[in-house]
C-alpha atoms as a PDB file:
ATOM      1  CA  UNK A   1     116.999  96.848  22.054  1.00  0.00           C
ATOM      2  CA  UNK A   2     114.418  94.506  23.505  1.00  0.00           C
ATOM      3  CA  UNK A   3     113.381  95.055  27.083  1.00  0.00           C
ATOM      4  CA  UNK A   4     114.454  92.703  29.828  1.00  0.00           C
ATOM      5  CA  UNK A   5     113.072  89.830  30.832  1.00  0.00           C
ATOM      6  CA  UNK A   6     110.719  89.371  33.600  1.00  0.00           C
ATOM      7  CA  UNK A   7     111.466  86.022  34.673  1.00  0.00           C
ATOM      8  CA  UNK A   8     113.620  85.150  37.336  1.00  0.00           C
ATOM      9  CA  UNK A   9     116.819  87.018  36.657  1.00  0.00           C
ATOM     10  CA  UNK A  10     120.321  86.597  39.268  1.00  0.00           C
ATOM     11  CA  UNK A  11     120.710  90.074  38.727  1.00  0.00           C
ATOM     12  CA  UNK A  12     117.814  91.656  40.753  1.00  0.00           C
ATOM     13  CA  UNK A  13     114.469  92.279  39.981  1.00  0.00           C
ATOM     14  CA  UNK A  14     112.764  94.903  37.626  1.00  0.00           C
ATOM     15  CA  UNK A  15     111.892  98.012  38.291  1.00  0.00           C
ATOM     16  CA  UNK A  16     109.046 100.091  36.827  1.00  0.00           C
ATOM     17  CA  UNK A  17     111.464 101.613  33.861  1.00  0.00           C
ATOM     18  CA  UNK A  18     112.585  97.851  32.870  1.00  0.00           C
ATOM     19  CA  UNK A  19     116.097  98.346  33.963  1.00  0.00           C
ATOM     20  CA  UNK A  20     116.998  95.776  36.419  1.00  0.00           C
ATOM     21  CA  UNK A  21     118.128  96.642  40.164  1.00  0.00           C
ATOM     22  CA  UNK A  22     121.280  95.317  41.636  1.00  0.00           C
ATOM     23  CA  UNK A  23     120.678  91.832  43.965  1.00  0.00           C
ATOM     24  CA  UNK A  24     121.202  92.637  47.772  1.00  0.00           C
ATOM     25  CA  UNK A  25     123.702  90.678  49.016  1.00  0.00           C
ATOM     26  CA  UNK A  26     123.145  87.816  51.067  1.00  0.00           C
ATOM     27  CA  UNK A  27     124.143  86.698  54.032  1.00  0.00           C
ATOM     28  CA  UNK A  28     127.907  85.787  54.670  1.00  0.00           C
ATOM     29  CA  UNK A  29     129.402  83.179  54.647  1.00  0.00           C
ATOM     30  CA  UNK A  30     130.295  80.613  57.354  1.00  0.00           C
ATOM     31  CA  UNK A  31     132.812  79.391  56.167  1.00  0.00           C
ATOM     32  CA  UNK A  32     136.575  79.921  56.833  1.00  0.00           C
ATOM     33  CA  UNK A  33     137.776  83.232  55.353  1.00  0.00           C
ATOM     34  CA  UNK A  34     140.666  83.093  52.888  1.00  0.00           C
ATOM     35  CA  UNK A  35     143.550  84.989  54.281  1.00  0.00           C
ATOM     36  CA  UNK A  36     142.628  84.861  58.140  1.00  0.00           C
ATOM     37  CA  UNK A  37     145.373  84.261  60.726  1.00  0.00           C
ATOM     38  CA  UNK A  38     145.748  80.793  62.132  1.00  0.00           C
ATOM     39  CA  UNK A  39     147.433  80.495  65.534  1.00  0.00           C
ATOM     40  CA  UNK A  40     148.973  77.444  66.246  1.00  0.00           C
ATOM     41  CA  UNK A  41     148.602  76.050  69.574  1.00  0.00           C
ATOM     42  CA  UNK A  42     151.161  76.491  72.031  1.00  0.00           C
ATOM     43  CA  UNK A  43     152.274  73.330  73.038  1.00  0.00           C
ATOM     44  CA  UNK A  44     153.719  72.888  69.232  1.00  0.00           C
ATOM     45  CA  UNK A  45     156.683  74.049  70.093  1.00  0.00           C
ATOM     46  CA  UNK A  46     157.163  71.872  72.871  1.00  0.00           C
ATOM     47  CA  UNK A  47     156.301  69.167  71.274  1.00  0.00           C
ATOM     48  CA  UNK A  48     158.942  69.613  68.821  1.00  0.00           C
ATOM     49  CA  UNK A  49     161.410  70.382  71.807  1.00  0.00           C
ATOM     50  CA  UNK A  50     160.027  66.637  72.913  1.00  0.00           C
ATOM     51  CA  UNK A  51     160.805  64.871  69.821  1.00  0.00           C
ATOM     52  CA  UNK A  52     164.001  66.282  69.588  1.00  0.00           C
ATOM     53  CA  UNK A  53     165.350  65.235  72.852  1.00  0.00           C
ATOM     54  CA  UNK A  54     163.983  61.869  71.748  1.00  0.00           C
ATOM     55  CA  UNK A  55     165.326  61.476  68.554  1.00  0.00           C
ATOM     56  CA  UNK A  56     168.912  62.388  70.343  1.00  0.00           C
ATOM     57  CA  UNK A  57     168.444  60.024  72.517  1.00  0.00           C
ATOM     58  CA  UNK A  58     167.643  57.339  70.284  1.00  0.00           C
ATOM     59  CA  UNK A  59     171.016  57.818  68.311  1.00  0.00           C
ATOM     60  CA  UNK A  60     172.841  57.890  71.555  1.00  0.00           C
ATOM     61  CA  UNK A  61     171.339  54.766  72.295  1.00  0.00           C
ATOM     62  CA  UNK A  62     172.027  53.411  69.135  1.00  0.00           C
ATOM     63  CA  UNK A  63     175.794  54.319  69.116  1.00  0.00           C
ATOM     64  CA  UNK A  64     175.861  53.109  72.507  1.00  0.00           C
ATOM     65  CA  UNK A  65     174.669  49.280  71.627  1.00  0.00           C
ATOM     66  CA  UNK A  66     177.658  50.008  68.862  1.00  0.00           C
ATOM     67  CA  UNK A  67     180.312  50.848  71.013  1.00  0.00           C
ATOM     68  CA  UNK A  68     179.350  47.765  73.663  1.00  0.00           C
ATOM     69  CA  UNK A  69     179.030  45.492  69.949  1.00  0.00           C
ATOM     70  CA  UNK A  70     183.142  46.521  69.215  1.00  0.00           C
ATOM     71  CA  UNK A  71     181.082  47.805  65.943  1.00  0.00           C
ATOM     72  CA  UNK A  72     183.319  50.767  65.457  1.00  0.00           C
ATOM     73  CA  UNK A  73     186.965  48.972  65.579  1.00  0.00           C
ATOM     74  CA  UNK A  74     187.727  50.102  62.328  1.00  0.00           C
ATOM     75  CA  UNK A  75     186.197  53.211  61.386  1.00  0.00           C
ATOM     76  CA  UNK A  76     187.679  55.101  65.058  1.00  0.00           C
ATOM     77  CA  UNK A  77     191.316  54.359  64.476  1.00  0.00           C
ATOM     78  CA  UNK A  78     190.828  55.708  60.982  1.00  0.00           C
ATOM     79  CA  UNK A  79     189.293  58.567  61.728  1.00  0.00           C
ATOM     80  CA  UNK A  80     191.334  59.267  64.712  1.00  0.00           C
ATOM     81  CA  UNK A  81     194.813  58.789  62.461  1.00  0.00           C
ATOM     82  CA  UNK A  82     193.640  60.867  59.877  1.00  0.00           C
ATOM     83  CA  UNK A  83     194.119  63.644  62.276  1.00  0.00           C
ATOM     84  CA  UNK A  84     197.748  62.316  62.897  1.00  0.00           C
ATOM     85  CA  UNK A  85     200.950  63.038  61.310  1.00  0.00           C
ATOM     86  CA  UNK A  86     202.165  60.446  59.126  1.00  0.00           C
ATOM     87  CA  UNK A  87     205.769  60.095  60.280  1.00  0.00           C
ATOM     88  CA  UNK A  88     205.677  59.468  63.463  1.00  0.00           C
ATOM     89  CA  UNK A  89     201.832  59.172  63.828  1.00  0.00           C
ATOM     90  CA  UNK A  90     201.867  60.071  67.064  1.00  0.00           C
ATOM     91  CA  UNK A  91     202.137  63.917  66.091  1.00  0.00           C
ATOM     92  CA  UNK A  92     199.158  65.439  65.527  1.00  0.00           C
ATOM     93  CA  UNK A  93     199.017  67.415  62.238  1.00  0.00           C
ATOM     94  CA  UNK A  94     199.520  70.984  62.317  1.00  0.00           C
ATOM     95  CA  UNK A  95     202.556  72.901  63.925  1.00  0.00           C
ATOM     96  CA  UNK A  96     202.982  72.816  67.737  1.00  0.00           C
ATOM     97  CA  UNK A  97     201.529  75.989  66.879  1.00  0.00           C
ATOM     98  CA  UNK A  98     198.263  74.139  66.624  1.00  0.00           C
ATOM     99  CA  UNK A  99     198.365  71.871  69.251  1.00  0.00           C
ATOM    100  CA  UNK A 100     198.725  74.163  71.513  1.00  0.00           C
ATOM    101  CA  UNK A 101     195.856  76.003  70.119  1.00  0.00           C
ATOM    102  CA  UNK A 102     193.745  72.372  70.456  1.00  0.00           C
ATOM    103  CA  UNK A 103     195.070  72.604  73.965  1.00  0.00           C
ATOM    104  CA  UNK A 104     193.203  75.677  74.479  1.00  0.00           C
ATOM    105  CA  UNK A 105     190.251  75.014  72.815  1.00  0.00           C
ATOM    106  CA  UNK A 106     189.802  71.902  74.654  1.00  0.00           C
ATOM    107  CA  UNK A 107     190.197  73.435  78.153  1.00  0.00           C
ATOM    108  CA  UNK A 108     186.711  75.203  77.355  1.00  0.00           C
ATOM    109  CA  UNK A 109     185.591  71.585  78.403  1.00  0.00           C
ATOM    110  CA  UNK A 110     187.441  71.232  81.470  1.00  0.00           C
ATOM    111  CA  UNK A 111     185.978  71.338  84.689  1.00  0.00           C
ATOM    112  CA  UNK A 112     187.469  74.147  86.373  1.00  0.00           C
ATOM    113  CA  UNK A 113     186.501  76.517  83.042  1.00  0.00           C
ATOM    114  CA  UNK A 114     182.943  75.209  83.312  1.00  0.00           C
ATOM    115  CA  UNK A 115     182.871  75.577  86.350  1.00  0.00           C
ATOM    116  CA  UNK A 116     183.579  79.350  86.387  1.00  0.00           C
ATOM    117  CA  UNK A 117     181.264  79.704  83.554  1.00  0.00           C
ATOM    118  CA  UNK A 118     177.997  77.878  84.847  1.00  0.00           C
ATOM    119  CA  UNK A 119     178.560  80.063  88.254  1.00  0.00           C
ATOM    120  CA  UNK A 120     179.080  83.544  86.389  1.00  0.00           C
ATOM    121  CA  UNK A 121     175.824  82.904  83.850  1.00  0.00           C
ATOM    122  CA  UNK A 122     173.962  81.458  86.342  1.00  0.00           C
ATOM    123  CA  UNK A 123     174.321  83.967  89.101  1.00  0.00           C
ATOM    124  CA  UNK A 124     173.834  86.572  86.472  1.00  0.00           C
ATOM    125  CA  UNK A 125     170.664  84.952  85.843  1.00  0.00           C
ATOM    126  CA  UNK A 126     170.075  84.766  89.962  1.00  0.00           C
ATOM    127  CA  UNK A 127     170.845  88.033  90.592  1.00  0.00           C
ATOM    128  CA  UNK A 128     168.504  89.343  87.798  1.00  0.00           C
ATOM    129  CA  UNK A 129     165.284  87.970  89.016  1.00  0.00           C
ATOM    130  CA  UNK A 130     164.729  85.053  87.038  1.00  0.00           C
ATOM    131  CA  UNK A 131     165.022  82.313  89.622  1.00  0.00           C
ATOM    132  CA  UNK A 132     162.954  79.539  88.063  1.00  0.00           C
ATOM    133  CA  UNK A 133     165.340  79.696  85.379  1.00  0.00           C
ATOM    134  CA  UNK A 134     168.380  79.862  87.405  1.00  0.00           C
ATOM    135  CA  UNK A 135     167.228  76.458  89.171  1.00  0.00           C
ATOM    136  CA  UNK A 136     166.240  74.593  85.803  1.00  0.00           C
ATOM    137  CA  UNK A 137     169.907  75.474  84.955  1.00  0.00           C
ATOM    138  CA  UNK A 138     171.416  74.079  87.699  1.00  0.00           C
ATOM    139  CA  UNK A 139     169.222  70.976  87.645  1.00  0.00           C
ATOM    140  CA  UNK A 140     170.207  70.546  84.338  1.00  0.00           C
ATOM    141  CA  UNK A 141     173.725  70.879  84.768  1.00  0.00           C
ATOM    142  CA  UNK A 142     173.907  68.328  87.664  1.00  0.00           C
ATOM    143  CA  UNK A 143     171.545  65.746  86.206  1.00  0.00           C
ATOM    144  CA  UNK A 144     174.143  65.884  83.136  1.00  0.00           C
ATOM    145  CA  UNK A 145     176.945  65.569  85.163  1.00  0.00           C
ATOM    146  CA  UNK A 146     175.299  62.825  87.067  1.00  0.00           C
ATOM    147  CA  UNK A 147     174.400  60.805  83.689  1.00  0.00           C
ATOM    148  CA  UNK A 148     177.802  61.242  82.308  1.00  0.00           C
ATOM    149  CA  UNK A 149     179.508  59.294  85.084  1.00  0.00           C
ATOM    150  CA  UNK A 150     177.356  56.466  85.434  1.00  0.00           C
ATOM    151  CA  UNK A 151     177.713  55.741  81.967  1.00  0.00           C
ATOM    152  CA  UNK A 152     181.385  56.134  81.843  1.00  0.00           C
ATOM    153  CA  UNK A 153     181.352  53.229  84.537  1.00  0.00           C
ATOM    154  CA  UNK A 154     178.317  51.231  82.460  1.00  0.00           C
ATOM    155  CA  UNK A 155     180.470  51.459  79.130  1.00  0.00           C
ATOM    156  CA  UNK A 156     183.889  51.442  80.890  1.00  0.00           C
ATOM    157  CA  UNK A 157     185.670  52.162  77.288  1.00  0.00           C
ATOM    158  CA  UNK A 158     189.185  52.715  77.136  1.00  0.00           C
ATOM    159  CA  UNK A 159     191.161  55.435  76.290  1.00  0.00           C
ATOM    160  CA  UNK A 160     192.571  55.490  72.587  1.00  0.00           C
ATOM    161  CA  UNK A 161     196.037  54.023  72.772  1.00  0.00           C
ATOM    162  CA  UNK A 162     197.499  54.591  69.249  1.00  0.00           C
ATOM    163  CA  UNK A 163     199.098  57.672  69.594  1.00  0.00           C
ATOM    164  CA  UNK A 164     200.196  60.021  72.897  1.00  0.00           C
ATOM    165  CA  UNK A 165     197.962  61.803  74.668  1.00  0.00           C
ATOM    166  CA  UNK A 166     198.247  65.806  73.978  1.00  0.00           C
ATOM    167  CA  UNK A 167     196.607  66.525  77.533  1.00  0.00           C
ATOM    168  CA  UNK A 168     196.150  64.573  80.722  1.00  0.00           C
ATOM    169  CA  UNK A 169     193.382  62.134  80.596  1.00  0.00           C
ATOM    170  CA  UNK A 170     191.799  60.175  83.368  1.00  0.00           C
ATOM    171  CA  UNK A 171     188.509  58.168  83.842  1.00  0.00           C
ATOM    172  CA  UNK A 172     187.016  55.527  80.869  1.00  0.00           C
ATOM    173  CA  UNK A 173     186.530  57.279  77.227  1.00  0.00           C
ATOM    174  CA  UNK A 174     182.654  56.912  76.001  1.00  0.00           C
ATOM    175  CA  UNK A 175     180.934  59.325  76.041  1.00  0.00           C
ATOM    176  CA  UNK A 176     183.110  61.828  76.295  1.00  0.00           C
ATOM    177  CA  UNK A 177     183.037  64.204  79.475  1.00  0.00           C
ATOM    178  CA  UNK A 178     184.299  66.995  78.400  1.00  0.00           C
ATOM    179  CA  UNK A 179     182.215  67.431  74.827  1.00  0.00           C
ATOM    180  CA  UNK A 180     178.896  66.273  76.892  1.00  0.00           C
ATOM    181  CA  UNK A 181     179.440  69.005  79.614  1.00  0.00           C
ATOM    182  CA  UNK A 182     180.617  71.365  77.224  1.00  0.00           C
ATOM    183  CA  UNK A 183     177.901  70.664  74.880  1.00  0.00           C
ATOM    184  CA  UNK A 184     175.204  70.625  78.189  1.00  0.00           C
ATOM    185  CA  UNK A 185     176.404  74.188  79.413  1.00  0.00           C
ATOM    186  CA  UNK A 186     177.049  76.556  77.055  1.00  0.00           C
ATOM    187  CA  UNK A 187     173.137  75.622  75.307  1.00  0.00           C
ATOM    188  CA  UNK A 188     172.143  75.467  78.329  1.00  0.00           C
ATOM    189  CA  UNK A 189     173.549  79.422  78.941  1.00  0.00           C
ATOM    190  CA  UNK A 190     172.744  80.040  75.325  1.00  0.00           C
ATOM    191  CA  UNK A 191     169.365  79.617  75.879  1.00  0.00           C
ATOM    192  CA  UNK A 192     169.337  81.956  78.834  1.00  0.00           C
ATOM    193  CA  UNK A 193     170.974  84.669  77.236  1.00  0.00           C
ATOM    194  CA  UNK A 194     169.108  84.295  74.010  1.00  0.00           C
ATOM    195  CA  UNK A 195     165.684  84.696  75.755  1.00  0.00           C
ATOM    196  CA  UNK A 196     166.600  88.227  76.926  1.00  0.00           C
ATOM    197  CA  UNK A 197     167.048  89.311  73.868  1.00  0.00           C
ATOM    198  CA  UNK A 198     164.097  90.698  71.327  1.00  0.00           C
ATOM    199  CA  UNK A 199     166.174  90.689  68.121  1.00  0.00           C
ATOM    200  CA  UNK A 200     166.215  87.798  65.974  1.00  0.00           C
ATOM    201  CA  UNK A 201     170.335  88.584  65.212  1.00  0.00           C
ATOM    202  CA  UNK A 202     171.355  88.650  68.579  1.00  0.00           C
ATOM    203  CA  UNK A 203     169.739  85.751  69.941  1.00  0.00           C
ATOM    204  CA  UNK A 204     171.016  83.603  66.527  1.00  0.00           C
ATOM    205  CA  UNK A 205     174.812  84.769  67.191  1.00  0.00           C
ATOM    206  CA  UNK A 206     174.228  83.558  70.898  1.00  0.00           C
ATOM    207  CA  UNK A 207     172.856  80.591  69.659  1.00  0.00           C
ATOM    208  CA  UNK A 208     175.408  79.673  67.106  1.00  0.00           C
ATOM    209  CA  UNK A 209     178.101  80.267  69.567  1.00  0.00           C
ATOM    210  CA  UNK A 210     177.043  78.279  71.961  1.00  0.00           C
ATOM    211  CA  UNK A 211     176.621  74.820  69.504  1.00  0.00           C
ATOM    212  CA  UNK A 212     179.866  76.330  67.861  1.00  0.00           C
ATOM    213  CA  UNK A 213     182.181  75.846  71.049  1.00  0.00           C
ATOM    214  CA  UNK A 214     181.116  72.502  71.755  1.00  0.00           C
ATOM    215  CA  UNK A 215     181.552  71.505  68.491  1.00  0.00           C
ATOM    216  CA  UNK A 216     184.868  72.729  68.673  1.00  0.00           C
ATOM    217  CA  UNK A 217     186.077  71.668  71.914  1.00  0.00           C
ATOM    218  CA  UNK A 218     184.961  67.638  70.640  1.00  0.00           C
ATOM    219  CA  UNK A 219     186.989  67.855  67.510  1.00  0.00           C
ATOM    220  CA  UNK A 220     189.961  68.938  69.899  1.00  0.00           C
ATOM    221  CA  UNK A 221     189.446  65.819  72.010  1.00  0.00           C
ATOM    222  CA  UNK A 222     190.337  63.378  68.838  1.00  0.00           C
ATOM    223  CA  UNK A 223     192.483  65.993  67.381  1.00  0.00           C
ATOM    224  CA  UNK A 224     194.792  65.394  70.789  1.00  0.00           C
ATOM    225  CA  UNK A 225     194.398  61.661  70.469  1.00  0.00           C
ATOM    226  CA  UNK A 226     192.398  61.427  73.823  1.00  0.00           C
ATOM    227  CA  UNK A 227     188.852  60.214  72.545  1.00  0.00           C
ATOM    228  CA  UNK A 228     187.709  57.915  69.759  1.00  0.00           C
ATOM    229  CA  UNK A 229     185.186  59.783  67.024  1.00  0.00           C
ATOM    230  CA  UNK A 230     182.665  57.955  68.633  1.00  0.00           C
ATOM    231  CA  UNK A 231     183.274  58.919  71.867  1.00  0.00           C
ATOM    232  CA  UNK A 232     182.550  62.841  71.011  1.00  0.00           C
ATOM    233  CA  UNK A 233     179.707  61.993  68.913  1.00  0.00           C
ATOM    234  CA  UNK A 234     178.227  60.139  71.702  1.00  0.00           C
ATOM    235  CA  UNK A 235     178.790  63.476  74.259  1.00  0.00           C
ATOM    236  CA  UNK A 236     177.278  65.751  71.906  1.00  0.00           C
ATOM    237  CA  UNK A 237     174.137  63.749  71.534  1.00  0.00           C
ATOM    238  CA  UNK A 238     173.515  63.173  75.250  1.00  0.00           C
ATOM    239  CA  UNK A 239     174.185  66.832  76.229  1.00  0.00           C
ATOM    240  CA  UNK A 240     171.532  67.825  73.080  1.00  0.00           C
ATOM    241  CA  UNK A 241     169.583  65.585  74.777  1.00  0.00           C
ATOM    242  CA  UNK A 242     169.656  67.932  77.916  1.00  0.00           C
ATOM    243  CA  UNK A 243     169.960  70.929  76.615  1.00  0.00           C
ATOM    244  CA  UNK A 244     166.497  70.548  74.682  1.00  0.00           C
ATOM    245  CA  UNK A 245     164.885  69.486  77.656  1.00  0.00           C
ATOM    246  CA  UNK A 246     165.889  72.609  79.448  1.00  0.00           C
ATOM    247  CA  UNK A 247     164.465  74.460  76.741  1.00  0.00           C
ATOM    248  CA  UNK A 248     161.743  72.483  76.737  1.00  0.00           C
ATOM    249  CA  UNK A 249     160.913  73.174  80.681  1.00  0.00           C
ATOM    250  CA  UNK A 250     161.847  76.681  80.671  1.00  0.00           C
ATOM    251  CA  UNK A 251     159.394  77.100  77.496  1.00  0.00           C
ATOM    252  CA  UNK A 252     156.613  75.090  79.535  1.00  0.00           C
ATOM    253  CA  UNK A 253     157.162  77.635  82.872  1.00  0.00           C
ATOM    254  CA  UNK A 254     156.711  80.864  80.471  1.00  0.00           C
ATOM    255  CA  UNK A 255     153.583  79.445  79.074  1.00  0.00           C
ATOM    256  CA  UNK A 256     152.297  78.367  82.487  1.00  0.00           C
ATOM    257  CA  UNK A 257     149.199  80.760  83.509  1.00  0.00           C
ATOM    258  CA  UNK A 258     149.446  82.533  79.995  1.00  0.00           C
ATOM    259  CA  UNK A 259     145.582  82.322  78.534  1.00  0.00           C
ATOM    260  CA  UNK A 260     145.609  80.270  75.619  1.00  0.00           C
ATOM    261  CA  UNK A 261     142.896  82.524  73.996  1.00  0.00           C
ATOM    262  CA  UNK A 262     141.927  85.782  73.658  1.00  0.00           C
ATOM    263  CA  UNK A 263     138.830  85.261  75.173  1.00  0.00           C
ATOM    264  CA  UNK A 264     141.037  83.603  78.179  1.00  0.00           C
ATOM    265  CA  UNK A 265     142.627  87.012  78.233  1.00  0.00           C
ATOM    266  CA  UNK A 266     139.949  88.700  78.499  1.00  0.00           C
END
């Protein structure tokens, strides 16, 4: 076998025997290593919380300019009356059975049940320490309340009138005030039970829950023949629209004073 090569070799360099000596390795590398852990800023998450909010409010908007335009005339009744009995249409479907149970459902709207619920989850949340929280809650809540109204005068919609009303009704129809309060509460109480929680199961079953029952209590409205489609869709967009921003501000206070680094932590 013929002895190595003197030359320049990317192996190493010779020693006295011939037999070639491993290179020493250089100096590492700069560059980004493959497989390193990238933390995202904080304020991603918010941001996202943002945009949300925004996009909700863009359909409510949108809808709005809709109901104002009469653009709706058609699709509401049909919608509404396919949740009607045929003969008479002024039956809902379903046994009394299940109007009764819409009755229910829809009183998790009202204003008296709310009202018991925002004061039982929000002086649970007062009388465990977390203050800040407890007063973004109730800012929230009030500010939705306050929006609602005004634009019940602004739109001044009435009531659906092709079939009897399963529950007493009073005040102008778009958006709805009980799916928008509904809707505004229980995320916003969602979100304050969820962020007690360190499991990922719980806090999803509080969170589905709490967009389940609004969900619920909107489909009851046009089930009874009290709102138009459009009416509900417009309450759940508008309370999204405030229940993101709470999360969005109670997000913001937890991060406030947090080091965005470790070497701010340290």
């Amino acid at each position: 076998m013929n002895p190595p090569s003197r030359g320049g070799s990317t192996s190493g360099e010779p020693d006295t025997q011939g037999r070639h000596r491993p290179a020493k390795p250089g100096p590492p590398s700069e560059g980004p290593r493959m497989g390193a852990p990238v933390s995202l800023p904080r304020a991603v998450p918010g941001l996202s919380l943002l945009v949300a909010a925004f996009a909700a409010l863009i359909l409510f908007v949108i809808l709005g300019i809709g109901v104002r335009a009469d653009t709706f005339a058609h699709l509401d009744p049909d919608l509404l009356l396919a949740l009607q009995g045929k003969e008479p249409p002024s039956d809902p479907l379903g046994s009394l059975r299940a109007a009764e149970m819409a009755r229910d459902i829809t009183a998790l709207g009202s204003f008296s049940i709310l009202t018991l619920v925002s004061t039982a989850g929000l002086g649970a949340a007062l009388l465990s320490g977390k203050g800040k929280a407890t007063l973004m809650g109730l800012l929230s809540i009030g500010s939705a309340m306050a929006a609602m109204n005004l634009l019940k005068v602004f739109y001044s919609r009435p009531r659906p009138d092709l079939v009897a009303h399963g529950t007493f009704v009073s005040g102008a129809s778009f958006p709805s005030g009980h799916t928008t309060m509904a809707t505004v509460i229980y995320l916003t109480l969602g979100l304050m039970i969820a962020r007690t929680s360190s499991r990922r199961a719980t806090r999803f079953f509080v969170m589905t829950l709490s967009l389940l029952i609004p969900v619920c209590v909107g489909i009851s409205r046009v089930y009874l023949g009290v709102h138009w489609p459009t009416d509900v869709i417009g309450g759940w967009m508008l309370g999204a629209v405030w229940g993101t921003l709470y999360a969005f501000a109670t997000k913001w206070m937890e991060n406030r004073g947090k080091p965005s680094s470790p070497h701010e932590a340290s």
